[in-house]
C-alpha atoms as a PDB file:
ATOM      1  CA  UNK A   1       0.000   0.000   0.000  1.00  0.00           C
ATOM      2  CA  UNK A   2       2.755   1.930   0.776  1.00  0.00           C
ATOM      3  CA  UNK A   3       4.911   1.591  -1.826  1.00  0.00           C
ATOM      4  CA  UNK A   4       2.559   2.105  -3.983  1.00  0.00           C
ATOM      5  CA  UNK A   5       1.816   5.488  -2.775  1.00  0.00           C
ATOM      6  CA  UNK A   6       5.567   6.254  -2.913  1.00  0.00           C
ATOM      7  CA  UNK A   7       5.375   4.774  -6.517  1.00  0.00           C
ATOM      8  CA  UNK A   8       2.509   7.133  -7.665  1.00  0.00           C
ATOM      9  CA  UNK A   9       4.682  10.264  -5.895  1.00  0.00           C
ATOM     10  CA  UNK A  10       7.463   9.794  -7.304  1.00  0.00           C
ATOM     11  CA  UNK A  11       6.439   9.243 -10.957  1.00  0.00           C
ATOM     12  CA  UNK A  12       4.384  12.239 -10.131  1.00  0.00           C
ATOM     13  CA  UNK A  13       6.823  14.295  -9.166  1.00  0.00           C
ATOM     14  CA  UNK A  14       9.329  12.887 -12.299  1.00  0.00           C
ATOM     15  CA  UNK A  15       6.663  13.289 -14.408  1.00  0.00           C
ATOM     16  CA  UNK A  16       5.408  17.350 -14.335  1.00  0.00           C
ATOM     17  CA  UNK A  17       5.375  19.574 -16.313  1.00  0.00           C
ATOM     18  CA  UNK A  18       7.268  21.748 -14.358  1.00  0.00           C
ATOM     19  CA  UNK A  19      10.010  20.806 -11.487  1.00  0.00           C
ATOM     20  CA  UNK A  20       7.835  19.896  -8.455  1.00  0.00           C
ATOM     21  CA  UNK A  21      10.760  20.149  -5.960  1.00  0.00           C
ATOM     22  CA  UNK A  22      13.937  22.217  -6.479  1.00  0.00           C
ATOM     23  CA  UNK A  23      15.460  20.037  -3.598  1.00  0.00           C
ATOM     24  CA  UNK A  24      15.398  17.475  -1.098  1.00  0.00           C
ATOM     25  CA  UNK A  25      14.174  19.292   1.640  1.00  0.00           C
ATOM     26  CA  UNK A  26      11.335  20.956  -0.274  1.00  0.00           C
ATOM     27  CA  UNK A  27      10.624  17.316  -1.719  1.00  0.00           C
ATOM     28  CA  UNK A  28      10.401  16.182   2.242  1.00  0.00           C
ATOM     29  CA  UNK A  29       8.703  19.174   2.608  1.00  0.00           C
ATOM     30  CA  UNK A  30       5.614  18.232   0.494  1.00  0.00           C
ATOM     31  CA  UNK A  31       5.649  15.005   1.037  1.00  0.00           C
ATOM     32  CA  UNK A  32       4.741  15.861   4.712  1.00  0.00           C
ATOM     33  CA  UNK A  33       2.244  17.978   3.681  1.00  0.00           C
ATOM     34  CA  UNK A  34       0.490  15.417   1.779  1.00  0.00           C
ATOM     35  CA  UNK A  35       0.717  12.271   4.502  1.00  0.00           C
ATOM     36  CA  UNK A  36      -0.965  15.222   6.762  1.00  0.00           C
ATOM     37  CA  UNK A  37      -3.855  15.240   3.838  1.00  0.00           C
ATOM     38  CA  UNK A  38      -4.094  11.898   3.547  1.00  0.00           C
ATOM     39  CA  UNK A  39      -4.308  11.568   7.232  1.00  0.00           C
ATOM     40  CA  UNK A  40      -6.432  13.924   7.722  1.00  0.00           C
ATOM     41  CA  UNK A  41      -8.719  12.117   5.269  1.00  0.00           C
ATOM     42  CA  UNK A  42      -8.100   8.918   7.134  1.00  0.00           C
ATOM     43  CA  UNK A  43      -9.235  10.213  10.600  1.00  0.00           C
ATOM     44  CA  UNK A  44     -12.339  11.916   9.123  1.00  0.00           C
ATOM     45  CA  UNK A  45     -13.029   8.998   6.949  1.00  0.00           C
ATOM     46  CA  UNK A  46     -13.309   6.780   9.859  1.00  0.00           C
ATOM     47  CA  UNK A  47     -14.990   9.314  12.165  1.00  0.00           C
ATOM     48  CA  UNK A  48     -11.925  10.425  14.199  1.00  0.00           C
ATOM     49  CA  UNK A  49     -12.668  14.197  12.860  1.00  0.00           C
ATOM     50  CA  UNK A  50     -15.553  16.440  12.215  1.00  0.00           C
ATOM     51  CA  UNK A  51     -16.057  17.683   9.054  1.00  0.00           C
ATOM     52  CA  UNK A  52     -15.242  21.118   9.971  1.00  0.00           C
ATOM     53  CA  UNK A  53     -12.285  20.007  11.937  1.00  0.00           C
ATOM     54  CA  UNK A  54     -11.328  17.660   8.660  1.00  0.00           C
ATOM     55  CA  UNK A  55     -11.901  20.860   6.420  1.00  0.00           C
ATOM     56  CA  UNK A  56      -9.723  22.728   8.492  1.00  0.00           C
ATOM     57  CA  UNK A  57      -7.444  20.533   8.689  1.00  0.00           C
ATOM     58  CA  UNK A  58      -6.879  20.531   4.334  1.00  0.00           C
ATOM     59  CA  UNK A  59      -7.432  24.259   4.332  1.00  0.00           C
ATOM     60  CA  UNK A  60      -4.638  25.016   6.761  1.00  0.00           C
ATOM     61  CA  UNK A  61      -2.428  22.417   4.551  1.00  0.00           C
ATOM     62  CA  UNK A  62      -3.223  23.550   1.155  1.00  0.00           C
ATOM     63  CA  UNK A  63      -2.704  27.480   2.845  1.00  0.00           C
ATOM     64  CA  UNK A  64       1.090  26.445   3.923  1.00  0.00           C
ATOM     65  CA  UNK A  65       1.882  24.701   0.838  1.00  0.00           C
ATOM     66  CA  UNK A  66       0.936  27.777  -1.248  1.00  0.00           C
ATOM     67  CA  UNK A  67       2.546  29.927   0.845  1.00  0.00           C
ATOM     68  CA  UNK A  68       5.713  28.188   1.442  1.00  0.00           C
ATOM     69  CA  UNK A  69       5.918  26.686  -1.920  1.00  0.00           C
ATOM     70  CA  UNK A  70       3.516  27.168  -4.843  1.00  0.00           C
ATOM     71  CA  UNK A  71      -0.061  27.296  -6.415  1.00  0.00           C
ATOM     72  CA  UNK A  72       1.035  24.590  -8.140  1.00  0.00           C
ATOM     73  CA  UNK A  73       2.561  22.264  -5.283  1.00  0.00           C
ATOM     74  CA  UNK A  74      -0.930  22.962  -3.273  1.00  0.00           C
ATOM     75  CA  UNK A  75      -3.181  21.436  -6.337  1.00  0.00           C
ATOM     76  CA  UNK A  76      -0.699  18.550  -6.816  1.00  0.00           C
ATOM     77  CA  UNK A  77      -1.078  17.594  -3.270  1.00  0.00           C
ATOM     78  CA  UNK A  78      -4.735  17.764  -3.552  1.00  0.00           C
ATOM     79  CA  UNK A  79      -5.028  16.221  -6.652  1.00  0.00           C
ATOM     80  CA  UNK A  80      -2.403  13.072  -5.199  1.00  0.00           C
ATOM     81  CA  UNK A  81      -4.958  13.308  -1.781  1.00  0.00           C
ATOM     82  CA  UNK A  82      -8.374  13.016  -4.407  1.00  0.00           C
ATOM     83  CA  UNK A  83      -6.519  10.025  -6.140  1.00  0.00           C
ATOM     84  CA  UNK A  84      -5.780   7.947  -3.450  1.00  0.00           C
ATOM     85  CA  UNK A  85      -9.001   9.477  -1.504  1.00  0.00           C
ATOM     86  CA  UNK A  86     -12.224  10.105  -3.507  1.00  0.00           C
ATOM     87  CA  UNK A  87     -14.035  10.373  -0.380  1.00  0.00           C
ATOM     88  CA  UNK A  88     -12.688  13.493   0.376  1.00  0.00           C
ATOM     89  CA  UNK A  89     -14.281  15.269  -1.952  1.00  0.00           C
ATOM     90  CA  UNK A  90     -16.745  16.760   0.137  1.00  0.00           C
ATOM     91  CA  UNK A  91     -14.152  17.886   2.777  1.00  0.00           C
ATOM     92  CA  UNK A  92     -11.460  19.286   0.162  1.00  0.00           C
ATOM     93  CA  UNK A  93     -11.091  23.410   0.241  1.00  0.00           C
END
């Protein structure tokens, strides 16, 4: 499950039109960003979170990934977070 996550990242992130990370800490960066997402997802998915909680949760993610990195970076991460959970849809800023 994992790796394929990690598969689907990475060939994302190869695989862009433009250079998704300029280096390794940005790439670590993101990538936290997005297990928080998917996490996030996870708990509400399950019940753990509130939908407002869940919503704020993505909001406040997507808001430091635009700010700290791009537009761009911010709808990647959602669109990798969609992917792997449709579910979210409902929750997603």
């Amino acid at each position: 499950m994992y790796r394929l996550f990690f598969l689907t990242l990475i060939s994302t992130l190869l695989f862009t039109p433009k250079a998704f990370a300029h280096n390794d800490v940005e790439m670590a960066n993101v990538t936290r960003m997005i297990g928080w997402m998917q996490a996030t997802c996870t708990y509400y998915k399950t019940g753990s979170l509130s939908y407002s909680n869940a919503q704020i949760g993505l909001k406040v993610a997507l808001k430091i990934l635009t700010e700290d990195h791009s537009l761009y970076k911010a709808n990647t991460a959602k669109e990798i977070t969609l992917e792997k959970y449709p579910s979210c849809v409902d929750i997603m800023p």
